[in-house]
Protein backbone atom coordinates (compact mmCIF):
# COMPACT_ATOMS: atom_id res chain seq x y z
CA UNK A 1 -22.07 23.02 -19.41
CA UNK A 2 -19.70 20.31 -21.12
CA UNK A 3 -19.63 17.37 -19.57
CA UNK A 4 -16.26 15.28 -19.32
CA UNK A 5 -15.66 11.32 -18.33
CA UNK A 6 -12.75 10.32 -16.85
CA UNK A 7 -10.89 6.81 -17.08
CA UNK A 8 -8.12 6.35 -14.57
CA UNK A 9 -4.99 3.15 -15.53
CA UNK A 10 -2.16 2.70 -13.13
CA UNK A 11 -1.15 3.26 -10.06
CA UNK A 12 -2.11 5.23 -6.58
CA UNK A 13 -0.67 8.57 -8.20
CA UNK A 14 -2.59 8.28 -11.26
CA UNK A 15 -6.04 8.21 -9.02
CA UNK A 16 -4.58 10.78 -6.98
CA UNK A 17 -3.69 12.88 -10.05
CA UNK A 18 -7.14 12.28 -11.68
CA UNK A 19 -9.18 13.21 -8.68
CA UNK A 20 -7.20 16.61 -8.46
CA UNK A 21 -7.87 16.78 -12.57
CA UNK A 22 -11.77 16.00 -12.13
CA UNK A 23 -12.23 18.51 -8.89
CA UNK A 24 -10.33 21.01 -11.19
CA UNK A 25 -12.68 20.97 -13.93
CA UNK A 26 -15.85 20.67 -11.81
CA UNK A 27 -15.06 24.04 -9.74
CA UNK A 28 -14.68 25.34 -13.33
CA UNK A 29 -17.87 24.10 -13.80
CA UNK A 30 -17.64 20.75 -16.03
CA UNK A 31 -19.86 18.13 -14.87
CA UNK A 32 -18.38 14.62 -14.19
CA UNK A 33 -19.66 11.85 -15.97
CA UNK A 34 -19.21 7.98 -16.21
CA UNK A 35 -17.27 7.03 -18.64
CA UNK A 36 -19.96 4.57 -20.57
CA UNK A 37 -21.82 7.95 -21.15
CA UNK A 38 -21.88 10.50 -24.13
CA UNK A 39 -19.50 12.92 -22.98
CA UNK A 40 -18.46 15.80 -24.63
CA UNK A 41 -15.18 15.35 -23.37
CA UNK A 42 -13.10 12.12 -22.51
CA UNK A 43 -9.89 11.94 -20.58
CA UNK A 44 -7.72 8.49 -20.38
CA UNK A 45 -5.25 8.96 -17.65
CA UNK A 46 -3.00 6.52 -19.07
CA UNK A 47 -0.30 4.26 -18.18
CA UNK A 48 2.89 2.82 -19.40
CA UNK A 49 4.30 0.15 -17.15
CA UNK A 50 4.38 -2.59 -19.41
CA UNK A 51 3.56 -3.41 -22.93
CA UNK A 52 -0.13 -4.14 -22.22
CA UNK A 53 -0.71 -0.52 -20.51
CA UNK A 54 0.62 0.86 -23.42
CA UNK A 55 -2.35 -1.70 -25.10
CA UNK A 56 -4.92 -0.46 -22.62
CA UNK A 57 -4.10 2.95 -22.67
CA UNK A 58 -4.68 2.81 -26.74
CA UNK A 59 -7.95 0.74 -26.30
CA UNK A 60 -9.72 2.63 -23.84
CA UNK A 61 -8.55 5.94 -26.12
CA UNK A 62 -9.91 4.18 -29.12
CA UNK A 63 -13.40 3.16 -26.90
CA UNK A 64 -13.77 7.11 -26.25
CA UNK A 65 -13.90 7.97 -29.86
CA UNK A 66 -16.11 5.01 -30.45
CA UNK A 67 -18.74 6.27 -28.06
CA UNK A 68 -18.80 10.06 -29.29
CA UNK A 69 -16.56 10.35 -32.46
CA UNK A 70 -17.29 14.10 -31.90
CA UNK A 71 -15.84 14.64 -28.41
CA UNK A 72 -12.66 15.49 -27.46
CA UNK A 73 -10.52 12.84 -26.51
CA UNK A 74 -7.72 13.34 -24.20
CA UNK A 75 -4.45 11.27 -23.66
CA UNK A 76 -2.76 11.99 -19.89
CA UNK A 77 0.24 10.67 -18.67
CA UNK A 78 2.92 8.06 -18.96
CA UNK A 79 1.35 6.81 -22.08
CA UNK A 80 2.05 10.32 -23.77
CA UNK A 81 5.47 10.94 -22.31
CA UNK A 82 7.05 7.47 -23.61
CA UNK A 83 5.48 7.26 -26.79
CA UNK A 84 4.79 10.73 -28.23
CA UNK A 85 5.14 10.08 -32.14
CA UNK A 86 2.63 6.73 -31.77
CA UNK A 87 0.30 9.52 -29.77
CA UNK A 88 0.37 11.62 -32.49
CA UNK A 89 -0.44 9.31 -35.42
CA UNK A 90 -3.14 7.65 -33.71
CA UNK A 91 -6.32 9.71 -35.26
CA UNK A 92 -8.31 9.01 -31.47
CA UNK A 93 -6.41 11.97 -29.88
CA UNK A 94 -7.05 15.04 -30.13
CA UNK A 95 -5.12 16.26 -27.25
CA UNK A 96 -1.89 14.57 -25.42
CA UNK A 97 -0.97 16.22 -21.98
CA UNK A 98 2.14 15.20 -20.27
CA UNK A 99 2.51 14.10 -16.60
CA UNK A 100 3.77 17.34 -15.48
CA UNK A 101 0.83 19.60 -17.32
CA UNK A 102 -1.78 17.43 -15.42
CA UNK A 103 -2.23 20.21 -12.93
CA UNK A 104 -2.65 22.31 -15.76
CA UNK A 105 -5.78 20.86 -17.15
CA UNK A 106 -8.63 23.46 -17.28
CA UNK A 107 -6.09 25.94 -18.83
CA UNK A 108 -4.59 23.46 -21.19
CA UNK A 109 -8.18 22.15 -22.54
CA UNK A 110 -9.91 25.50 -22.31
CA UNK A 111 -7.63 26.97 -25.10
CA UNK A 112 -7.40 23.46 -27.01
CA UNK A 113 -11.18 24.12 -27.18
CA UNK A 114 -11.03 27.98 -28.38
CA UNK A 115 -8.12 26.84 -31.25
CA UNK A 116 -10.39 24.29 -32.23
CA UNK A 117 -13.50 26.40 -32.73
CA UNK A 118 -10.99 28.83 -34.69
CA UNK A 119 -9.46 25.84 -37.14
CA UNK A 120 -13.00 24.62 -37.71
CA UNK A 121 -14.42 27.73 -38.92
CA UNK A 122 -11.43 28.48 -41.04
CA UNK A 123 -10.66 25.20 -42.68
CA UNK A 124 -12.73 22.94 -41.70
CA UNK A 125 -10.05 20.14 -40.81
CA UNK A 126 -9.00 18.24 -37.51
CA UNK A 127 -7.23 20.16 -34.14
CA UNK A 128 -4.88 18.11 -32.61
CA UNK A 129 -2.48 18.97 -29.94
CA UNK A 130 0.25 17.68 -27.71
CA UNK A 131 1.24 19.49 -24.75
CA UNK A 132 4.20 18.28 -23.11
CA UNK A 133 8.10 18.70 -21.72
CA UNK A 134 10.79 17.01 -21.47
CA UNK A 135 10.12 15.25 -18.22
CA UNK A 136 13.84 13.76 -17.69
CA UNK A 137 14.44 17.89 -17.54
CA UNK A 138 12.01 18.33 -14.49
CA UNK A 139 13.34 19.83 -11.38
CA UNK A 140 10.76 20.96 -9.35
CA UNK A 141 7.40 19.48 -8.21
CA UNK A 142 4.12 20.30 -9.69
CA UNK A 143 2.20 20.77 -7.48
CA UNK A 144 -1.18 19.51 -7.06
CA UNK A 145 -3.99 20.17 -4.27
CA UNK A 146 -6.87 17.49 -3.43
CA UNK A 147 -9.10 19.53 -1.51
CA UNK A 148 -12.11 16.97 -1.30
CA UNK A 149 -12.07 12.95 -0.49
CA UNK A 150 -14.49 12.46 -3.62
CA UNK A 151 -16.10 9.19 -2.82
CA UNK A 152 -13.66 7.35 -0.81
CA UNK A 153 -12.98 7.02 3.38
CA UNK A 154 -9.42 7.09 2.78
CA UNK A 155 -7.53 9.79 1.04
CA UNK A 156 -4.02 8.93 -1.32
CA UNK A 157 -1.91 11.76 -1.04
CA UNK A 158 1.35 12.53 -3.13
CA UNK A 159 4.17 13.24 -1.58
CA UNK A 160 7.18 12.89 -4.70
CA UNK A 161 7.33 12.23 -8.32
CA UNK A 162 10.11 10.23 -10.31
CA UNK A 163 12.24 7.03 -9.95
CA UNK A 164 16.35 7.03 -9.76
CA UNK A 165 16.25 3.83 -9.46
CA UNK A 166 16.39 2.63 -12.99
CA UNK A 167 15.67 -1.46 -12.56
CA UNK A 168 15.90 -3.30 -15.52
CA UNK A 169 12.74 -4.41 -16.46
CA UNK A 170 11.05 -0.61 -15.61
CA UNK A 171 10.06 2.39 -17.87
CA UNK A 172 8.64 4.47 -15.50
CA UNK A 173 11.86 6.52 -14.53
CA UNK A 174 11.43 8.12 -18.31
CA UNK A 175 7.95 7.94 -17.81
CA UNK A 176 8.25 9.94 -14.43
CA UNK A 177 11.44 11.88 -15.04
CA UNK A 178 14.22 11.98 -11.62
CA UNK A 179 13.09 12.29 -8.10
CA UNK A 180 11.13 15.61 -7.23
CA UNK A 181 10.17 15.84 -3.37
CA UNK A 182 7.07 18.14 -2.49
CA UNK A 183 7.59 20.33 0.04
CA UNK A 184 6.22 19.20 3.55
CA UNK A 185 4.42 22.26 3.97
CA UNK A 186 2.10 21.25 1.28
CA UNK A 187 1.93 17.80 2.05
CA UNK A 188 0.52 19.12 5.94
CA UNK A 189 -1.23 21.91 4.51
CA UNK A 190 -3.22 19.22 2.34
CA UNK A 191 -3.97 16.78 4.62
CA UNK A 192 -5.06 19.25 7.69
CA UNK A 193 -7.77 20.57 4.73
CA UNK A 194 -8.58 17.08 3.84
CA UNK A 195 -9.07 16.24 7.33
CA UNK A 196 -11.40 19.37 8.28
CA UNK A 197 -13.19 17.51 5.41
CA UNK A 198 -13.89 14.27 7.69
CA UNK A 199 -10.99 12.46 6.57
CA UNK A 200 -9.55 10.10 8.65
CA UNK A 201 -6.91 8.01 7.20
CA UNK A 202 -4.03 9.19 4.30
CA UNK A 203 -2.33 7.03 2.41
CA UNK A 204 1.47 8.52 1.32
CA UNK A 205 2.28 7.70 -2.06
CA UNK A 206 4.40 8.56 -5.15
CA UNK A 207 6.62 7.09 -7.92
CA UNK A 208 9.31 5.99 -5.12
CA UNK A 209 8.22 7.32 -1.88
CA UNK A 210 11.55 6.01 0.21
CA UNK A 211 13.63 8.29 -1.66
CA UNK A 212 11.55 11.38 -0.73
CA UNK A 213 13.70 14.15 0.15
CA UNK A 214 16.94 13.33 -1.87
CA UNK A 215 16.80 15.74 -3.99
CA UNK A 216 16.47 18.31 -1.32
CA UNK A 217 19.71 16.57 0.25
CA UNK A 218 21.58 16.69 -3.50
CA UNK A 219 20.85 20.69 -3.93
CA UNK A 220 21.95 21.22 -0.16
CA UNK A 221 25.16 18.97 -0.76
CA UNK A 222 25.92 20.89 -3.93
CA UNK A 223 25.52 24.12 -2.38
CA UNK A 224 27.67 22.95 1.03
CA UNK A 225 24.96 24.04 2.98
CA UNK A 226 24.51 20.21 4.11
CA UNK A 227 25.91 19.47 7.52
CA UNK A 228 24.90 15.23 6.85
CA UNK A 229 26.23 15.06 3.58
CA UNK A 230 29.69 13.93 4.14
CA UNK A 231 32.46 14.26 1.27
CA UNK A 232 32.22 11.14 -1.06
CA UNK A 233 28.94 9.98 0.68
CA UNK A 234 25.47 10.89 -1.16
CA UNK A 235 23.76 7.85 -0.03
CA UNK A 236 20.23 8.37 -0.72
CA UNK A 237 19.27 6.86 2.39
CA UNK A 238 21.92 7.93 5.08
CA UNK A 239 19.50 9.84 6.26
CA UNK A 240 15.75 9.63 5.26
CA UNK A 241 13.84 12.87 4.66
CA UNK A 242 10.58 10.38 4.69
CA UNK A 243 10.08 9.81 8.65
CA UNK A 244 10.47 13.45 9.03
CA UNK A 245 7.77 14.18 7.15
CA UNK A 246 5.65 11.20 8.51
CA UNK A 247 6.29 13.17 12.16
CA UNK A 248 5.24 16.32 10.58
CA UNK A 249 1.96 14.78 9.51
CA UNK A 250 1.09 12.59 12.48
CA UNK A 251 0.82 15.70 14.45
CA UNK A 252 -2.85 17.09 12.43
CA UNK A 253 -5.19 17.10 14.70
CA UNK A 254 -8.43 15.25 13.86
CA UNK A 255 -5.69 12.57 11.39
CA UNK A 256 -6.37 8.97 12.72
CA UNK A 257 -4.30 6.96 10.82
CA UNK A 258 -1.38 7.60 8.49
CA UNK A 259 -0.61 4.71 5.79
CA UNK A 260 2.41 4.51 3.91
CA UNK A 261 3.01 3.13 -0.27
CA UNK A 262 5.32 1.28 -1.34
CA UNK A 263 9.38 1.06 0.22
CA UNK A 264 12.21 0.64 -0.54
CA UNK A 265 13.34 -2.46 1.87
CA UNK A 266 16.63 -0.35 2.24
CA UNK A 267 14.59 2.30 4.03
CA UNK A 268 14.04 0.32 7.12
CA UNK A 269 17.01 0.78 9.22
CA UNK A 270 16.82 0.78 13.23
CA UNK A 271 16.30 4.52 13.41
CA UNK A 272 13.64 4.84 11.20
CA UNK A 273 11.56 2.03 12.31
CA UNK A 274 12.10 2.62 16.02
CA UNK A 275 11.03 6.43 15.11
CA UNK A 276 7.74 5.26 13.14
CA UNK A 277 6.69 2.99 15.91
CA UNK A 278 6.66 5.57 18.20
CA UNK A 279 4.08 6.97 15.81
CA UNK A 280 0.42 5.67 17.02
CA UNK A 281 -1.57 6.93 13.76
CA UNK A 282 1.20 4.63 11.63
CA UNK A 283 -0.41 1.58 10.39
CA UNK A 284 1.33 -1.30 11.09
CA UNK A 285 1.24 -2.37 7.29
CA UNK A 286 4.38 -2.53 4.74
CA UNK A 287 4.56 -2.96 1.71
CA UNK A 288 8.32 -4.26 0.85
CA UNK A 289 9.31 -4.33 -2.83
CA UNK A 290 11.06 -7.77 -3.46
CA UNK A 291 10.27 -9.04 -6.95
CA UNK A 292 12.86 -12.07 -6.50
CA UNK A 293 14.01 -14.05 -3.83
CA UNK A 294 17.10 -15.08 -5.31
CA UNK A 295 20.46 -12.74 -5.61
CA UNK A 296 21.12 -13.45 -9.41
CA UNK A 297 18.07 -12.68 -10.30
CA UNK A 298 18.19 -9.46 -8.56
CA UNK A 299 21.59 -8.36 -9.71
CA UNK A 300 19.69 -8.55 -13.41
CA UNK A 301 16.87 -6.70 -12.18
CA UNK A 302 19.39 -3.92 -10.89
CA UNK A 303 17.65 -4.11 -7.93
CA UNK A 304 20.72 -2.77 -5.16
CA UNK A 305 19.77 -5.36 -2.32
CA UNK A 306 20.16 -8.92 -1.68
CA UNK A 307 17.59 -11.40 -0.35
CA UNK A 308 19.34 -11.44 3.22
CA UNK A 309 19.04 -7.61 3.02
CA UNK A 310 15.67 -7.63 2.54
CA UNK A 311 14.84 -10.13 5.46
CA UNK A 312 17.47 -8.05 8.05
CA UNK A 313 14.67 -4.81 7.06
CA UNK A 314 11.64 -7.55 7.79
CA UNK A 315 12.93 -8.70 11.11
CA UNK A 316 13.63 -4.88 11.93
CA UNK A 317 9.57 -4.52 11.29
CA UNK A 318 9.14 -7.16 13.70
CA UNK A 319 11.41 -5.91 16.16
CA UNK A 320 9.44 -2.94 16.55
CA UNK A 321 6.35 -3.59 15.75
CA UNK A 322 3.76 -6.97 16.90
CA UNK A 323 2.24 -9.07 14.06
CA UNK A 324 2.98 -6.13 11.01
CA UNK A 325 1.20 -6.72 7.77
CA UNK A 326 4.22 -7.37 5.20
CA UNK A 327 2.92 -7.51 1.73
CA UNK A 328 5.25 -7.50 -1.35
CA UNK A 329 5.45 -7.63 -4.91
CA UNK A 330 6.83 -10.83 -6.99
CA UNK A 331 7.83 -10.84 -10.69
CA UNK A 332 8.23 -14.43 -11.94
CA UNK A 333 10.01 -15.66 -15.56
CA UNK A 334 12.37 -12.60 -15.30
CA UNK A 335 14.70 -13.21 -18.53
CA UNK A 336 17.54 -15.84 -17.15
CA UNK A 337 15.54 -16.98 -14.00
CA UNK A 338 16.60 -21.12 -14.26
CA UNK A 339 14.10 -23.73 -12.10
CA UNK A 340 17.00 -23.34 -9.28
CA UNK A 341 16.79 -19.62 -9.25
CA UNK A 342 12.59 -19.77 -9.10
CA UNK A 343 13.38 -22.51 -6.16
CA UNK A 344 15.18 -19.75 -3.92
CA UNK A 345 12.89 -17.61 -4.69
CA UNK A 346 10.18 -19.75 -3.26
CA UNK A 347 11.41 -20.83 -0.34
CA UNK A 348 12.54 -17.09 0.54
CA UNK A 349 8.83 -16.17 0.13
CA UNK A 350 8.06 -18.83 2.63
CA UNK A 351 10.64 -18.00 4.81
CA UNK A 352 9.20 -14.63 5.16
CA UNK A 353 5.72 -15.41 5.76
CA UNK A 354 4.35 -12.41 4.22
CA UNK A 355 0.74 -11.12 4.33
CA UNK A 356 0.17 -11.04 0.80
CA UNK A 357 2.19 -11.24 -2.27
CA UNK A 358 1.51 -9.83 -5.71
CA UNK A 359 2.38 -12.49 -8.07
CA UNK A 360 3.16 -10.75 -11.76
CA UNK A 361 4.56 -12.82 -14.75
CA UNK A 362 7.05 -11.28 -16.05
CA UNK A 363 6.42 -9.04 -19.44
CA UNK A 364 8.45 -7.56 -21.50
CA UNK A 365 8.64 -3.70 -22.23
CA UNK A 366 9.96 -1.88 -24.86
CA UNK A 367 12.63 0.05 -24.31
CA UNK A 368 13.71 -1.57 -21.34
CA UNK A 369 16.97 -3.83 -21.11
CA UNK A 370 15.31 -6.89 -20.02
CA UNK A 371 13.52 -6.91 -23.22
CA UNK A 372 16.81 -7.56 -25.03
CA UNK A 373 18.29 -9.79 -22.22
CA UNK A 374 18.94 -13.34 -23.49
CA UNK A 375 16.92 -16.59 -22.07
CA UNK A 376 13.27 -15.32 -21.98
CA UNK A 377 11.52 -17.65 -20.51
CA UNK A 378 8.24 -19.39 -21.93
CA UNK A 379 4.94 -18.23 -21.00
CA UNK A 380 4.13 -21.97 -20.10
CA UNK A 381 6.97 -21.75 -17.62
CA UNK A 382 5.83 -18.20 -16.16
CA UNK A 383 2.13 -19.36 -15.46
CA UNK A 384 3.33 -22.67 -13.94
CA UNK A 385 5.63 -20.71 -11.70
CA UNK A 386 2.97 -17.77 -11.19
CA UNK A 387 0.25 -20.94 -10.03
CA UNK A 388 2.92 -21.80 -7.54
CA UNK A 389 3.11 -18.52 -5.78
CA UNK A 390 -0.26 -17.68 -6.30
CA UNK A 391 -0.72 -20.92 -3.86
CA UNK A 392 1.85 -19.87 -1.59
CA UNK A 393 0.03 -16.18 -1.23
CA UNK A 394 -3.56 -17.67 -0.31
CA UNK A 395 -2.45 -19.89 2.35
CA UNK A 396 0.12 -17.68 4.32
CA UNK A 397 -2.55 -14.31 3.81
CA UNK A 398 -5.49 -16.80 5.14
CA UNK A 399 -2.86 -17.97 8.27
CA UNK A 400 -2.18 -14.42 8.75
CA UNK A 401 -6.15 -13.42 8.12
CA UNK A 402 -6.81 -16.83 11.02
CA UNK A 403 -4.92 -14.47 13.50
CA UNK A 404 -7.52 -12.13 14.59
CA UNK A 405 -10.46 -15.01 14.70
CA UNK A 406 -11.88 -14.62 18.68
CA UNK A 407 -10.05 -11.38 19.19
CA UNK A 408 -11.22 -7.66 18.82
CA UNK A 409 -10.12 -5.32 16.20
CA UNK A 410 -10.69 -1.44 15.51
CA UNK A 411 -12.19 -1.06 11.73
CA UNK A 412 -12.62 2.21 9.75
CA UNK A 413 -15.89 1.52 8.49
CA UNK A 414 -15.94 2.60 4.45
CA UNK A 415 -19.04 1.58 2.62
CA UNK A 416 -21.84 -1.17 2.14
CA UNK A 417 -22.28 -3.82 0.03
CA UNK A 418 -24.27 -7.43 -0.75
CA UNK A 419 -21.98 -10.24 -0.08
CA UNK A 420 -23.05 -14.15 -0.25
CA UNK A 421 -26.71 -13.05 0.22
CA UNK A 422 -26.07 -10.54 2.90
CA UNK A 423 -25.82 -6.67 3.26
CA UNK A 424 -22.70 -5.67 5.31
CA UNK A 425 -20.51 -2.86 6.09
CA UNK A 426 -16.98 -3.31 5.29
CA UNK A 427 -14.17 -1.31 6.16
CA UNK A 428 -10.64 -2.37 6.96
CA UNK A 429 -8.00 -2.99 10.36
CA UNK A 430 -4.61 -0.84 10.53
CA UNK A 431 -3.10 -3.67 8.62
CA UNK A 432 -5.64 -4.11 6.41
CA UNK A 433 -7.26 -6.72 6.79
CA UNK A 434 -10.48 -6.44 5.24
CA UNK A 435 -13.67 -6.89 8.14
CA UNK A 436 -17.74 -6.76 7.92
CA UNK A 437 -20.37 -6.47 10.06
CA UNK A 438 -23.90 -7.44 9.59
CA UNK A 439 -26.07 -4.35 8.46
CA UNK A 440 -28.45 -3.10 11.11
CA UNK A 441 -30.15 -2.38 7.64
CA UNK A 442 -31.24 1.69 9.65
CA UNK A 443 -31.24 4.63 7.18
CA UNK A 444 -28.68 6.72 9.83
CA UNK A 445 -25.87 3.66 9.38
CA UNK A 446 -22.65 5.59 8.35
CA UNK A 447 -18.57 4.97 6.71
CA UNK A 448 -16.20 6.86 7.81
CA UNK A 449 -16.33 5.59 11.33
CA UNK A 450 -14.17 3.69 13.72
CA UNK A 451 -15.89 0.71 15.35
CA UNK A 452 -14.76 -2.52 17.38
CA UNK A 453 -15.38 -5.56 16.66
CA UNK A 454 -15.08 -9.23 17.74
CA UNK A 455 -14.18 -10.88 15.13
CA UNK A 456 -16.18 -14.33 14.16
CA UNK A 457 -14.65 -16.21 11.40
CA UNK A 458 -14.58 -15.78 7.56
CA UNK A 459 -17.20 -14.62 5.81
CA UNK A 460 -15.54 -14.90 2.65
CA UNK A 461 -11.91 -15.96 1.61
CA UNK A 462 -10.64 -12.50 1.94
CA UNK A 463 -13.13 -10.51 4.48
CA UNK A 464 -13.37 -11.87 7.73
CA UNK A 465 -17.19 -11.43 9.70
CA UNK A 466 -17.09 -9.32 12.68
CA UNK A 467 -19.61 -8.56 15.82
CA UNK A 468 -20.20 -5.25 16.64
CA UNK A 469 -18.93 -4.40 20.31
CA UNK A 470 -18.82 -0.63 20.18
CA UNK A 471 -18.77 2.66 17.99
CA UNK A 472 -15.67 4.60 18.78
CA UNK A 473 -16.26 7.49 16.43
């Protein structure tokens, strides 16, 4: 039995991706290892968002070979896609799979393994291998099926692959190739196995999950078969493929709660968010893309919105839904952003009043056209900016947090842990706010269930310290 260690970079579909790799290999009867183990086999699933994933990605490929020079290491994803000559000089890999041979994975290492033990015998020399296509070529989905929840309460599921969207500071469109949209009878079909499984809550991801079902809109506008696409109008959005499939999921029996990834602030129009809060699995958490507050900046970032665009989709949320958990991304020190562009960009954030905020400085990546754009701004600058927001982001997520002090709240229970001397089981509200309860410190105690609590105070800065009033489930 070989054993194999996994190392996951990136985002929500990476994890998803590398659970489906891992349960792969295990049915095929690979055991799963920790990665600070001798493994025979070593899999980075890497990432390429920026110039220091690309730096990561090599590292933690380099730290493989370091702990077993004889295993096979494996390179996986965006890493491999974007930079496939560096991948190929760098004597660490032995094998490079692409993101859309991921599914692929027992196959694809099974016969590296065979052509290996063939080259070795014959001439004694190195087998390397890259398996990949040309992923800006891609037209269909590859699908992947998670049939178990691994070690997690909550399950990421992916619904689409690709980006269209092409921003100026991004990669991951040639990283990720065009938008492909799974179909939704997958999608249900996954879940409702998931769910017989004991899972409770899904989380919808992908590269770009608002634009979900466009390319099933372009092929029925090229074929004419498309009563909504009107002559001269393919906007993307006109009329979203996404809360159809969020319908088509809420209705799985034994599916509590449905959580949805990242969107695309143009997404939220009257009809879809009147639609989703008709929904009662939705969580009433969203997480709105901004990553500047002021319109210049934006127009360099090719970001297609505005800043008043972005707070008409807020106060839509908060038409249709009481108290909803905004959280956002913010990149500060884009190339050009002056100290009067940074100012409207703070004062929009506190305008919004958002739940939390990911502060990023910017960095540059190659290949990008922000990394040629003129006026970079000085890491000095970017940190003193980033401290700013970073401020901004504790106080309004601790007012928002403040909210549910002396009321009750329903928590998904998900594990137990020591914190500040204490053992307590955490889980999380439908907006995620993050909620323990003392342990009753009894061998039966549980995750994976719904409880209600009255909610105390802080415990910490981020989790808040609940009472137990009553299991629900």
């Amino acid at each position: 039995m070989k054993s194999v260690a996994f190392h996951n970079l990136g985002c929500k579909v990476n994890s998803y991706e590398m659970e489906v790799m891992q349960q792969n290999l295990r049915e095929k009867g690979y055991k799963i290892v920790p990665f600070d183990e001798i493994a025979d086999i070593y899999i980075i699933n890497t990432c390429t968002v920026t110039n220091i994933a690309d730096r990561k990605s090599r590292q933690m490929l380099h730290r493989a070979k370091q702990l077993n020079p004889q295993a096979v290491v494996v390179a996986a994803g965006c890493y491999v896609q974007t930079g496939k000559e560096t991948v190929e000089k760098d004597e660490s890999i032995d094998l490079a799979i692409g993101n859309n041979r991921k599914k692929d994975i027992v196959s694809i290492l099974e016969e590296y393994l065979q052509n290996r033990e063939k080259v070795r015998e014959q001439e004694n020399v190195r087998y390397v291998q890259t398996v990949s296509i040309d992923i800006n070529g891609a037209c269909d989905y590859e699908e992947m099926q998670l049939k178990h929840m691994g070690e997690h309460t909550r399950a990421c599921i992916k619904i689409q692959d690709g980006c269209n969207q092409f921003c100026s500071y991004c990669v991951i469109p040639y990283a990720r190739g065009r938008v492909r949209s799974r179909r939704a009878e997958d999608v249900t079909e996954e879940i409702a196995g998931l769910v017989r499984a004991g899972c409770k809550e899904v989380v919808l991801t992908g590269i770009h999950i608002s634009s979900y079902g466009i390319d099933f809109q372009e092929a029925a506008w090229k074929a004419g078969e498309s009563k909504r696409a009107e002559k001269g109008d393919r906007s993307e959005h006109r009329s979203s493929k996404l809360i159809d499939l969020i319908e088509r999921i809420h209705d799985i029996e034994g599916l509590e709660r449905i959580r949805l990834g990242s969107l695309e602030p143009r997404i939220i129009q009257e009809e879809f968010a009147r639609r989703l809060s008709a929904l009662r699995k939705i969580c009433p958490h969203f997480h709105l893309s901004l990553q500047s507050g002021c319109d210049e900046t934006l127009k360099r970032m090719n970001r297609h919105y505005t800043a008043g665009e972005y707070f008409t989709s807020v106060e839509i949320l908060r038409k249709y839904f009481a108290y909803p958990a905004i959280t956002t991304d913010v990149i500060v020190g884009f190339p050009g952003e002056t100290e009067e562009e940074f100012t409207l960009t703070k004062k929009f954030l506190e305008k919004v009043r958002f739940y939390e905020m990911h502060i990023f400085k910017y960095s540059s990546r190659e290949g990008t056209r922000a990394a040629s754009m003129p006026c970079q701004v000085p890491e000095p600058i970017k940190t003193k900016r980033s401290a700013q927001l970073l401020s901004l982001a504790e106080s309004q997520s601790a007012a928002f947090r403040r909210r549910y002090i002396g009321r009750e709240a329903e928590v998904l229970l998900e594990e137990t842990r020591e914190i500040c001397g204490g053992i307590y089981r955490v889980g999380h509200t439908g907006d995620y706010v993050k909620v323990a309860v003392e342990s009753e410190g009894t061998n039966g105690e549980a995750a994976n269930i719904f409880v209600k609590v009255l909610v105390k105070g802080f415990l910490t800065d981020e989790i808040l310290l609940g009472e137990l009033c009553a299991v629900e489930s």
